[in-house]
N, C-alpha and C. Protein backbone atom coordinates (compact mmCIF):
# COMPACT_ATOMS: atom_id res chain seq x y z
N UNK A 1 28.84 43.39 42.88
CA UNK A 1 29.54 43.57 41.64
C UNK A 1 28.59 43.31 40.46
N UNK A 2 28.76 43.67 39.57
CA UNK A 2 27.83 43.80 38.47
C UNK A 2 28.39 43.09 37.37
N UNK A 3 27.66 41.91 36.79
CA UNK A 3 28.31 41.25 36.06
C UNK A 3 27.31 41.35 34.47
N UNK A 4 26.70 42.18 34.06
CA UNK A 4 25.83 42.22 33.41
C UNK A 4 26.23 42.20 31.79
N UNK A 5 27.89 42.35 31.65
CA UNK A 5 28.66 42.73 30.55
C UNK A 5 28.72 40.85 30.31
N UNK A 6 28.63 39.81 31.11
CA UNK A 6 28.85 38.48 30.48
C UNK A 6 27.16 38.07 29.82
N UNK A 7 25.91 38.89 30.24
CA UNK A 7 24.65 38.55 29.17
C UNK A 7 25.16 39.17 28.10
N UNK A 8 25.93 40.46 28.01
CA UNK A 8 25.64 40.84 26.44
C UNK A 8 26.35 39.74 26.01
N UNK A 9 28.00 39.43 26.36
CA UNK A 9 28.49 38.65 25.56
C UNK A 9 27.92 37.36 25.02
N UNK A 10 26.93 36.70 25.91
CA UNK A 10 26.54 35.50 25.51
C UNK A 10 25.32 35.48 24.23
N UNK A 11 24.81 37.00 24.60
CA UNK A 11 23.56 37.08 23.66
C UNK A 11 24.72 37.23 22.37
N UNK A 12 26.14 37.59 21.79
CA UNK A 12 26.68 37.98 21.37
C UNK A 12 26.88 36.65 21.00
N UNK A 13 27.45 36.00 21.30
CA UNK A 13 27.56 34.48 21.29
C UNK A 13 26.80 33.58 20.31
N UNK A 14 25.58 33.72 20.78
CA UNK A 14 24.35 33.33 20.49
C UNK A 14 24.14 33.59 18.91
N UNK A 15 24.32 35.26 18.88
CA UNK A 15 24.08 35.98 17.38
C UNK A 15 24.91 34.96 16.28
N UNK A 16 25.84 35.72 16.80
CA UNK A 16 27.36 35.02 15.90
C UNK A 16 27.26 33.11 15.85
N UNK A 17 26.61 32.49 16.55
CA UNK A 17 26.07 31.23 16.16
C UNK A 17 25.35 30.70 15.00
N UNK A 18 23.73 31.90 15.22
CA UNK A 18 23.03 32.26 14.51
C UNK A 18 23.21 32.34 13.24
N UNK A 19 24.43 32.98 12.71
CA UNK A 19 24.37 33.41 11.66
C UNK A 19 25.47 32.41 10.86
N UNK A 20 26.17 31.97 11.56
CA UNK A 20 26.83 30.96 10.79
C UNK A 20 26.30 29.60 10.07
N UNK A 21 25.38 29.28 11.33
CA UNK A 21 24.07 28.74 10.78
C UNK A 21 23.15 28.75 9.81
N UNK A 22 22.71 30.14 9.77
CA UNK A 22 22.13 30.85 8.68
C UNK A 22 23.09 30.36 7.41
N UNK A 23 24.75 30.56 7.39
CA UNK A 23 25.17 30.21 6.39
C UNK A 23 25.43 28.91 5.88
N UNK A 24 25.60 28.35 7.13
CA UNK A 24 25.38 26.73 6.76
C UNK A 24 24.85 26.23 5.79
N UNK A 25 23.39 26.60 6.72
CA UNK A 25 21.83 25.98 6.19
C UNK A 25 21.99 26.53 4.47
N UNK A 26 22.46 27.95 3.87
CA UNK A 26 22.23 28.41 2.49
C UNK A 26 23.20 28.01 1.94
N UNK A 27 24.61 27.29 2.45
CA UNK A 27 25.62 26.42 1.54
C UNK A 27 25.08 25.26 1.13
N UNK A 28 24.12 24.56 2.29
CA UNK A 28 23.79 23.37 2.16
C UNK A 28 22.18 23.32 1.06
N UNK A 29 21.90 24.27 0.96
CA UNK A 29 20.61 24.28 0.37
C UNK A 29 20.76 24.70 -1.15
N UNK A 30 22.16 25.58 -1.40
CA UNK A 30 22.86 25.40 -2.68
C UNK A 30 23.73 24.75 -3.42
N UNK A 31 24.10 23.13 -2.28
CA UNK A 31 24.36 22.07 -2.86
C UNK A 31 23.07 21.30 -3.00
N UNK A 32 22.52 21.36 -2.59
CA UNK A 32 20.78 20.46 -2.68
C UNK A 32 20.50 20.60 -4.41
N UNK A 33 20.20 21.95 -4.25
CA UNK A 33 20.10 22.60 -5.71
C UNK A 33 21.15 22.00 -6.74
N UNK A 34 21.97 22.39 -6.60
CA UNK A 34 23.20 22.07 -7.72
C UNK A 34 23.04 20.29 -7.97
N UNK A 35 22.47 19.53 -6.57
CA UNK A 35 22.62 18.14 -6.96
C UNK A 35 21.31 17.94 -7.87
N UNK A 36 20.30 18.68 -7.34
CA UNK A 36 19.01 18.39 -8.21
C UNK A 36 19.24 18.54 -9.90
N UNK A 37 19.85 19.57 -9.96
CA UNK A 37 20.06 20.48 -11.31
C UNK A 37 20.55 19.24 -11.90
N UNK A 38 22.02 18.58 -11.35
CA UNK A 38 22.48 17.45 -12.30
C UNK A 38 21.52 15.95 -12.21
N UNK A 39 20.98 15.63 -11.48
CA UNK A 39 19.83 14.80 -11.60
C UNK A 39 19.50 14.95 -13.09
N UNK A 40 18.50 16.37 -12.45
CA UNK A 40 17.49 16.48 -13.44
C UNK A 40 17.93 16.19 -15.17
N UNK A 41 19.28 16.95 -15.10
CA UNK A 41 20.19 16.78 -16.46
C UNK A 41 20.31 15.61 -16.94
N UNK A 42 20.89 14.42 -16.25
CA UNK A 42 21.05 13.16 -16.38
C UNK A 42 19.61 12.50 -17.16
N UNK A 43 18.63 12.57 -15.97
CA UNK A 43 17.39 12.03 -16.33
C UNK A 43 16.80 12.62 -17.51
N UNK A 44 17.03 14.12 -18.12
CA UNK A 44 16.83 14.16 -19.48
C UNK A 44 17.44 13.79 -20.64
N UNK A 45 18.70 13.20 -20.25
CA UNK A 45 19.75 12.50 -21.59
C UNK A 45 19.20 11.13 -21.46
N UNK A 46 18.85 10.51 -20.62
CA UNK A 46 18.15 9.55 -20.32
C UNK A 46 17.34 8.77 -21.32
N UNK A 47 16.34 10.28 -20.72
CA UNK A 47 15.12 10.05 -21.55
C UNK A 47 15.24 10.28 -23.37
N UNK A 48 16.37 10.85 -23.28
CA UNK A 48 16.51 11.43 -24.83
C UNK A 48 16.82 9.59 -25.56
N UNK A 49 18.07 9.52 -25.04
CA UNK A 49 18.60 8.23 -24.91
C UNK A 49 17.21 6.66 -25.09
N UNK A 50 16.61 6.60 -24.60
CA UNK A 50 15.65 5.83 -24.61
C UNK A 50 14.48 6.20 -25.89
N UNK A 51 14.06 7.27 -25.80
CA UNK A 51 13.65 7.40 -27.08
C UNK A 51 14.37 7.29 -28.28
N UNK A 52 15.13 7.65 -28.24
CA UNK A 52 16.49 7.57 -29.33
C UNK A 52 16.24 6.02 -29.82
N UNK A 53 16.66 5.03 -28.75
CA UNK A 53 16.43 3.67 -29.07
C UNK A 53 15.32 3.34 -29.20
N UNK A 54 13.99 3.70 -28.73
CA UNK A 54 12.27 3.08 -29.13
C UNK A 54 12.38 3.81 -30.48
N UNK A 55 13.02 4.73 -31.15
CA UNK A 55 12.42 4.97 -32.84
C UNK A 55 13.36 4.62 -33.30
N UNK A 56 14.61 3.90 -32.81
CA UNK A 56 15.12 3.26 -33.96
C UNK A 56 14.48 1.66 -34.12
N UNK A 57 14.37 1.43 -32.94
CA UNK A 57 13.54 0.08 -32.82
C UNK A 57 12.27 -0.07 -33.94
N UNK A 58 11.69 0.91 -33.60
CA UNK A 58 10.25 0.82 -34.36
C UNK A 58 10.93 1.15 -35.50
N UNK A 59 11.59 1.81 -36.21
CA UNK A 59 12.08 1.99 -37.41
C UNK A 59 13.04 0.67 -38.44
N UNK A 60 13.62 -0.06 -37.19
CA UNK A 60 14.10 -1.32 -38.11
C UNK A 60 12.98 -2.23 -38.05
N UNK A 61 11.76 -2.11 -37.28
CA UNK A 61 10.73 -2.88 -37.94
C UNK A 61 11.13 -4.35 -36.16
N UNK A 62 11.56 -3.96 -35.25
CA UNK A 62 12.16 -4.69 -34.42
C UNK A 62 10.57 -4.97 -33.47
N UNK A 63 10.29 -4.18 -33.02
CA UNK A 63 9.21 -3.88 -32.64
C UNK A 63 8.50 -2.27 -32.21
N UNK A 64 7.10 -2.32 -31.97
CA UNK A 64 6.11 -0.69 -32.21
C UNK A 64 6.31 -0.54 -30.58
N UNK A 65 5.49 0.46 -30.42
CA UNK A 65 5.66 1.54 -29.33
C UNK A 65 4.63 0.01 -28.40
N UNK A 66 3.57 -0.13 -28.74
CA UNK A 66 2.61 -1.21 -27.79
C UNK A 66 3.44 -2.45 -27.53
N UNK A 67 4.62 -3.25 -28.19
CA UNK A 67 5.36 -4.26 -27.96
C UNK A 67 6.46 -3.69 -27.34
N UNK A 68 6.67 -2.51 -26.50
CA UNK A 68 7.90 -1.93 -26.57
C UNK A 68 7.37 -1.99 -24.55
N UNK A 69 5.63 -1.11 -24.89
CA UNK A 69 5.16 -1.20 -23.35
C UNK A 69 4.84 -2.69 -22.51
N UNK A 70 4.72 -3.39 -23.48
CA UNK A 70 4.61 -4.83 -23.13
C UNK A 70 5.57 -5.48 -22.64
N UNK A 71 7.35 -5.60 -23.38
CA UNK A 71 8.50 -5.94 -22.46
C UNK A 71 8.83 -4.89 -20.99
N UNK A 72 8.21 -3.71 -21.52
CA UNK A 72 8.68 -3.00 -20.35
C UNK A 72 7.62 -3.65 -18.98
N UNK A 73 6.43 -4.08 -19.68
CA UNK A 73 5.74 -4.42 -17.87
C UNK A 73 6.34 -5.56 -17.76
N UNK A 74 6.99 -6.42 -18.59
CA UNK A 74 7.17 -7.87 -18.11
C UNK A 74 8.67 -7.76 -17.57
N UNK A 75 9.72 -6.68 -17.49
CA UNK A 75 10.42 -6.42 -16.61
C UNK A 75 10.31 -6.05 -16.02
N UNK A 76 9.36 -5.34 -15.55
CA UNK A 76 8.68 -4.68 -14.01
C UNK A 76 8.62 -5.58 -13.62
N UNK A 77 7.74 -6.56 -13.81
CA UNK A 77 7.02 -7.48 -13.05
C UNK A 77 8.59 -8.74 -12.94
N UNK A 78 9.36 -8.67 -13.55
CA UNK A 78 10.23 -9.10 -12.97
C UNK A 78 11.14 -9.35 -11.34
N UNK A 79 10.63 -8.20 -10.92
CA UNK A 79 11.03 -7.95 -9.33
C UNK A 79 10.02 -8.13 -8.42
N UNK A 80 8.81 -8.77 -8.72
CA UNK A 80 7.96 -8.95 -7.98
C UNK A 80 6.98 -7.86 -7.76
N UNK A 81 6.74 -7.00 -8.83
CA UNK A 81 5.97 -5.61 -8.54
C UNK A 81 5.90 -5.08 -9.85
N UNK A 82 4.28 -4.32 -10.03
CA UNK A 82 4.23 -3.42 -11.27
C UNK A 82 4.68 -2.21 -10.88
N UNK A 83 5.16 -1.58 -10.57
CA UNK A 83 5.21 -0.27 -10.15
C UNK A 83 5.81 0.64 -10.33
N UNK A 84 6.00 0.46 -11.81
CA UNK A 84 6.60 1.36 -12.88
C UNK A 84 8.64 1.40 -12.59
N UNK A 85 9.10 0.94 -11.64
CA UNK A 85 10.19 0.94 -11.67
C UNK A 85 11.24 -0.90 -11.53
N UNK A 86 11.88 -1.03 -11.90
CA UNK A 86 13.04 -1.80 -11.70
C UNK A 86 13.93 -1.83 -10.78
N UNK A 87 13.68 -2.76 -9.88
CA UNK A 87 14.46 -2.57 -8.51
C UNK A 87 14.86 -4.24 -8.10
N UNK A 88 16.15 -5.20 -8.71
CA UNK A 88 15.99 -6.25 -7.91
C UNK A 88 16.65 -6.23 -7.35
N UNK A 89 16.61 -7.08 -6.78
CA UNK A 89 17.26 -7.55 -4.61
C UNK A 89 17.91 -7.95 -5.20
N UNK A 90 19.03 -7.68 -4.56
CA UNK A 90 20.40 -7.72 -4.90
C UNK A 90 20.64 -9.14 -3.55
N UNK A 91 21.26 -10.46 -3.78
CA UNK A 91 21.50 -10.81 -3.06
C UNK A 91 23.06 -11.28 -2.19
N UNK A 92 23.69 -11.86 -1.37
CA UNK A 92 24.44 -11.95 -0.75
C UNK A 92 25.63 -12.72 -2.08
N UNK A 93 26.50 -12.83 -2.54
CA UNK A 93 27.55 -13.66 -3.09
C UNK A 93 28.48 -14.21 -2.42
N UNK A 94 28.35 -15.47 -2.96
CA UNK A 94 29.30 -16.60 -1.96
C UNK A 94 30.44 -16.59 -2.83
N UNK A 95 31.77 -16.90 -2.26
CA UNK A 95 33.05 -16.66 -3.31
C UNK A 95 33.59 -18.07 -3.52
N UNK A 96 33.41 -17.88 -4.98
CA UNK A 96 33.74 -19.41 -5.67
C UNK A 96 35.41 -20.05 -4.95
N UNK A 97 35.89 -19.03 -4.30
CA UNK A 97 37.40 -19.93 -4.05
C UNK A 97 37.20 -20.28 -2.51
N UNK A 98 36.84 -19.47 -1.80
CA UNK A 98 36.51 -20.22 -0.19
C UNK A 98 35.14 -20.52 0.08
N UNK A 99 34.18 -19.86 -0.62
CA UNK A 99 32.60 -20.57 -0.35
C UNK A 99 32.19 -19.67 0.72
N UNK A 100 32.60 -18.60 1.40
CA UNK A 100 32.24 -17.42 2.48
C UNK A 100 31.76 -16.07 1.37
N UNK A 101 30.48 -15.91 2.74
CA UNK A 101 29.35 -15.00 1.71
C UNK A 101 30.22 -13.92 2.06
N UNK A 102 29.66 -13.13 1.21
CA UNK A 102 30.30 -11.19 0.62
C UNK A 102 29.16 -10.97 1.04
N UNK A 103 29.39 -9.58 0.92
CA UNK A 103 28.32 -8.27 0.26
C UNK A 103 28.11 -8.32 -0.59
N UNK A 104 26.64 -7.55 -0.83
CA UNK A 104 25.62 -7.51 -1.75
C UNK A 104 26.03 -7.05 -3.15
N UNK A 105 27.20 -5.81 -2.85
CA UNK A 105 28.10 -5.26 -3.67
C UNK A 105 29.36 -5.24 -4.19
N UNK A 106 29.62 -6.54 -3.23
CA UNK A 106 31.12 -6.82 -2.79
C UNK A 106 32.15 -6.90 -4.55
N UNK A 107 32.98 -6.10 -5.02
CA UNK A 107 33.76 -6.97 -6.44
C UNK A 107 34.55 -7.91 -6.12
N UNK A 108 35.28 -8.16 -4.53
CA UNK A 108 36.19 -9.04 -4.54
C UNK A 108 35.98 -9.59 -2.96
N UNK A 109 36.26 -10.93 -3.14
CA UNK A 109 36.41 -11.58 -1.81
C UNK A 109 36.90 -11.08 -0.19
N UNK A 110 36.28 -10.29 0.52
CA UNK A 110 36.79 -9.54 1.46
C UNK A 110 37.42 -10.87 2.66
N UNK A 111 37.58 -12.32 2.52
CA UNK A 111 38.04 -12.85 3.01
C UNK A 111 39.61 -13.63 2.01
N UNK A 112 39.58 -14.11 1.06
CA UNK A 112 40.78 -14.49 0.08
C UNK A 112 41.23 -13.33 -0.89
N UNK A 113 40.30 -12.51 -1.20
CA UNK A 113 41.19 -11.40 -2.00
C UNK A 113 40.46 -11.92 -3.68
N UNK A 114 39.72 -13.19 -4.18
CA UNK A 114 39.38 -13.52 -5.30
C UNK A 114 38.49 -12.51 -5.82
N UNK A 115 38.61 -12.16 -6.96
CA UNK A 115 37.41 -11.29 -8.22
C UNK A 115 36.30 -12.32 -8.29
N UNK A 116 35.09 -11.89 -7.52
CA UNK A 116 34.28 -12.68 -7.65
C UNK A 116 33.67 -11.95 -9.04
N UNK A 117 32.25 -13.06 -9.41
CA UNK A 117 31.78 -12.91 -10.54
C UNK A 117 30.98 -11.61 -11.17
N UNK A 118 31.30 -11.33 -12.10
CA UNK A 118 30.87 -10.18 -12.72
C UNK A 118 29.24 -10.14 -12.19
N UNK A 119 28.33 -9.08 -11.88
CA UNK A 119 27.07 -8.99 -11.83
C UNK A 119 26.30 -8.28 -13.00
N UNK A 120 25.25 -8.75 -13.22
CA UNK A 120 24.10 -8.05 -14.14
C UNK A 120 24.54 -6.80 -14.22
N UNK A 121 24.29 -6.14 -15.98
CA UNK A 121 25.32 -4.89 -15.67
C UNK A 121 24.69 -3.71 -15.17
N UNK A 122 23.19 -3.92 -15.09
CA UNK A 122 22.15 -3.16 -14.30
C UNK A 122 22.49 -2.87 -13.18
């Protein structure tokens, strides 16, 4: 008996896999995009934003562009590193009403239910 009609179907199979795939991969690669796009957006209001505040700074006479790079390394170096970014370790919070540690992120006591303490608004 000749069963040669179940290869086409599977190569058929196979195709029709293929290509859904294919569409996958180009849904997923045009949310990639779309997330970059708003990144990128953000990080230029950002930057607008920050300059905005270094010339009003230098303009009320608060401090110049060289006293401006000077707090900025001494908050770098705040986290234990120059390396152009701001990153501190976030550590564990103990909850002022039972004294049992949270998460790093925790807003409320995942054992009593208490609002633990506000964090750095960074």
């Amino acid at each position: 008996m000749y069963y040669g009609w179940i290869h086409g179907y599977y190569a058929i199979d196979a195709s029709r896999d293929a290509a859904q795939s294919a569409t996958e991969a180009g849904s997923a690669a045009r949310r990639a995009e779309n997330a970059l796009a708003r990144l990128e957006d953000a990080l230029d209001r950002q930057g607008l934003i920050i300059r905005t505040l270094l010339t009003a700074c230098e303009k009320s006479g608060l401090f110049n562009e060289a006293g401006f790079r000077e707090l900025m390394n001494e908050i770098d170096l705040s986290d234990g590193r120059l390396d152009g970014k701001y990153k501190p370790q976030a550590t564990p919070q103990s909850c002022p009403n039972c004294g049992k540690t949270n998460g790093k992120r925790a807003v409320s006591c995942m054992y009593c239910g208490v609002q633990l303490e506000t964090r750095d608004i960074m």
